[in-house]
C-alpha atoms as a PDB file:
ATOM      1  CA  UNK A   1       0.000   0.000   0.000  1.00  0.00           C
ATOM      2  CA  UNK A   2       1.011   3.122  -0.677  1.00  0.00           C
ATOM      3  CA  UNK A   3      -0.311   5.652   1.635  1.00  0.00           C
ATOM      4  CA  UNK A   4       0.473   4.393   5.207  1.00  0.00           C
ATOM      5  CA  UNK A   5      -0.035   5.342   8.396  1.00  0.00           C
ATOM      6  CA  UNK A   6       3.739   6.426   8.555  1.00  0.00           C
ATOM      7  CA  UNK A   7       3.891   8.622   5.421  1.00  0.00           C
ATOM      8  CA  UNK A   8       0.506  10.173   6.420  1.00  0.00           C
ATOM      9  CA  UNK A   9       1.824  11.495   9.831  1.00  0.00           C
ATOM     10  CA  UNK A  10       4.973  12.494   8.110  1.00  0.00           C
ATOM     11  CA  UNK A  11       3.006  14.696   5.939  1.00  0.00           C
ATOM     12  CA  UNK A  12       0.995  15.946   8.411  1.00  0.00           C
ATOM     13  CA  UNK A  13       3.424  16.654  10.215  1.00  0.00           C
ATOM     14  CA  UNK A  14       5.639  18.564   7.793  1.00  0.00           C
ATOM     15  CA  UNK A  15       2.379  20.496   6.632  1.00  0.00           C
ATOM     16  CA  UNK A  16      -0.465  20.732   9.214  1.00  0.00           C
ATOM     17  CA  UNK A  17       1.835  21.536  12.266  1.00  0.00           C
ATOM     18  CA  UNK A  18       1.434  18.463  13.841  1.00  0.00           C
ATOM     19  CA  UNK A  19       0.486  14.403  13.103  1.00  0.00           C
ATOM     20  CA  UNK A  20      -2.763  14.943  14.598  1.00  0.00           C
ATOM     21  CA  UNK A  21      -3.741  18.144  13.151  1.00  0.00           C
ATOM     22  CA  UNK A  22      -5.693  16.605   9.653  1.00  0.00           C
ATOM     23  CA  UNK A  23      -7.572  19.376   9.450  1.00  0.00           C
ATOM     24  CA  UNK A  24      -5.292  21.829   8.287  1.00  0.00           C
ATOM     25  CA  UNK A  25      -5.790  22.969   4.860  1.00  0.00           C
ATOM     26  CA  UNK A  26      -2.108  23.245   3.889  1.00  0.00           C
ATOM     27  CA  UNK A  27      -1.935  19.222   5.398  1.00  0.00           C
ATOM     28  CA  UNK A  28      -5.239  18.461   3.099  1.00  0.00           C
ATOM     29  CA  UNK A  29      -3.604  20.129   0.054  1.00  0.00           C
ATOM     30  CA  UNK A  30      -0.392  18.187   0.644  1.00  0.00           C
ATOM     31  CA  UNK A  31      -1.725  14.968   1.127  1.00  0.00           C
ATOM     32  CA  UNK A  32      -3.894  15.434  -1.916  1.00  0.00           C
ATOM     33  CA  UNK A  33      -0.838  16.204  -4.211  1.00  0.00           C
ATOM     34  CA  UNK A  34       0.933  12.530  -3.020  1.00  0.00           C
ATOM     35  CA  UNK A  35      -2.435  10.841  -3.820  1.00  0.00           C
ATOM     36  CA  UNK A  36      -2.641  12.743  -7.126  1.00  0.00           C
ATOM     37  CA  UNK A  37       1.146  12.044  -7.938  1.00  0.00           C
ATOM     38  CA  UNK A  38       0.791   8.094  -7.393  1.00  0.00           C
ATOM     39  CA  UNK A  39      -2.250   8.057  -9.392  1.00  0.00           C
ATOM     40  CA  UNK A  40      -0.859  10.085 -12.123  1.00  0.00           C
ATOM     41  CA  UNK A  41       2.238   7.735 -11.987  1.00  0.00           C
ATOM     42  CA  UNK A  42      -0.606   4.537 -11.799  1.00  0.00           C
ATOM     43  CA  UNK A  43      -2.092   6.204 -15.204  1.00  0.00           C
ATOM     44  CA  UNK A  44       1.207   6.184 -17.338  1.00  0.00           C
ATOM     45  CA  UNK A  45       0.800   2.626 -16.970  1.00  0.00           C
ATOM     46  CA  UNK A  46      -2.262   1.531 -17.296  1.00  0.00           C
ATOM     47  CA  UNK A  47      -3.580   4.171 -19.684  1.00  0.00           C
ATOM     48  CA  UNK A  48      -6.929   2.415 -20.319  1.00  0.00           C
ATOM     49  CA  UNK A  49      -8.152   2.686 -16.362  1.00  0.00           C
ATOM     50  CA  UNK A  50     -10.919   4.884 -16.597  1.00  0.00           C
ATOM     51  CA  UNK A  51     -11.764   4.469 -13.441  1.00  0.00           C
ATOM     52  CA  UNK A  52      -8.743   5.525 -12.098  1.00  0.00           C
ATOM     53  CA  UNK A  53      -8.599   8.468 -14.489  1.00  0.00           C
ATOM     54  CA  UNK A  54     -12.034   9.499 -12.595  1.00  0.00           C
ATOM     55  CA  UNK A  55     -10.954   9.698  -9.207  1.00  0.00           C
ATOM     56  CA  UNK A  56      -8.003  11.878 -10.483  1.00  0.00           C
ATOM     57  CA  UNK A  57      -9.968  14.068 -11.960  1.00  0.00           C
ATOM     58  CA  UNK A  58     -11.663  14.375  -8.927  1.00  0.00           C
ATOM     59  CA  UNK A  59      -9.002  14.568  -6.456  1.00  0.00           C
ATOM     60  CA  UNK A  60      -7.818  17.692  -8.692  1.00  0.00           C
ATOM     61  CA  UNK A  61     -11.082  19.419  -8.169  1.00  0.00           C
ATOM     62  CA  UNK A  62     -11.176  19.251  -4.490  1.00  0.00           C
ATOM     63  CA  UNK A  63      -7.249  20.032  -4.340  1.00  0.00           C
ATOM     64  CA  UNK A  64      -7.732  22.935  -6.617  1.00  0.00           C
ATOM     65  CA  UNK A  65     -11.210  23.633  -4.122  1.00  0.00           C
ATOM     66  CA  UNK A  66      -8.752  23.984  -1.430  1.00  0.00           C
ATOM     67  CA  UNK A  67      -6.369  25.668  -3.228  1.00  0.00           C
ATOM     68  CA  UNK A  68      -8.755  28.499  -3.875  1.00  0.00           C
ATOM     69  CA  UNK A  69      -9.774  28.729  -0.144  1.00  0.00           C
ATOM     70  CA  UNK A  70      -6.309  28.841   1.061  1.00  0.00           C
ATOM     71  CA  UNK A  71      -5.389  31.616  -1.519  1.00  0.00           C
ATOM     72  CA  UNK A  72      -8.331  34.121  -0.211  1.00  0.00           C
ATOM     73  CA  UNK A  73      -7.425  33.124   3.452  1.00  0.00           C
ATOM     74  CA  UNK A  74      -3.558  33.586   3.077  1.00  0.00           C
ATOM     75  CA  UNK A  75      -1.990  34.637  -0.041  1.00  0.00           C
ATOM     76  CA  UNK A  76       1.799  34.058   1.125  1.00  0.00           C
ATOM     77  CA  UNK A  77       0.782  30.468   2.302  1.00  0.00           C
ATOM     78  CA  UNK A  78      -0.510  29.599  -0.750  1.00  0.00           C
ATOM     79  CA  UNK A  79       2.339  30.393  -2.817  1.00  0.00           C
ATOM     80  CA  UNK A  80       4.974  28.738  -0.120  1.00  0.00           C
ATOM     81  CA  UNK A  81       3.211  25.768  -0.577  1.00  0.00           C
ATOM     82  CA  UNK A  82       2.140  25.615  -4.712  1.00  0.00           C
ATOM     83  CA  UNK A  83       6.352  26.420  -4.727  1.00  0.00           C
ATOM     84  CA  UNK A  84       7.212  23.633  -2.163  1.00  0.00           C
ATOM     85  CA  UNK A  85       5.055  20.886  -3.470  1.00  0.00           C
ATOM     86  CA  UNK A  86       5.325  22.354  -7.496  1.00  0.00           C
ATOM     87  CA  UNK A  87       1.923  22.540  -8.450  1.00  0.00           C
ATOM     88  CA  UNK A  88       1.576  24.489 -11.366  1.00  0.00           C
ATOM     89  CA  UNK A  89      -0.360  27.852 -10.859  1.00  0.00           C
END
């Protein structure tokens, strides 16, 4: 599996403030962009999952969502984190 328990926390913690904090938008935002890079990665292999290709769709909408939140909330977050995770935008 790739999303454990371990690299959750981690990225939590390195985002949110803290492993238990998985509220944080910044933590949300982060943990969206590892889902959305091992699906993209999943996709260059198996082009014909359209199922898949769904749920990434998907995920980008509600990262993008919370991208747009973050962005009226705090501008200098925003573009900390779109430079430390390189989203595009």
């Amino acid at each position: 599996m790739y999303l454990t328990k371990e690299v959750k926390a981690e990225i939590f913690k390195k985002h949110g403030g803290s492993e238990s904090n998985t509220g944080s938008t910044e933590g949300q935002i982060a943990l969206f962009t590892h889902r959305i890079n091992h699906l993209t990665d999943h996709l260059k292999k198996n082009h014909k999952d359209y199922n898949t290709e769904r749920s990434l769709v998907a995920l980008v909408g509600k990262r993008r969502s919370l991208l747009d939140y973050l962005k009226k909330k705090d501008i200098e977050k925003y573009r900390s984190l779109i430079k430390e995770l390189n989203i595009r935008k």
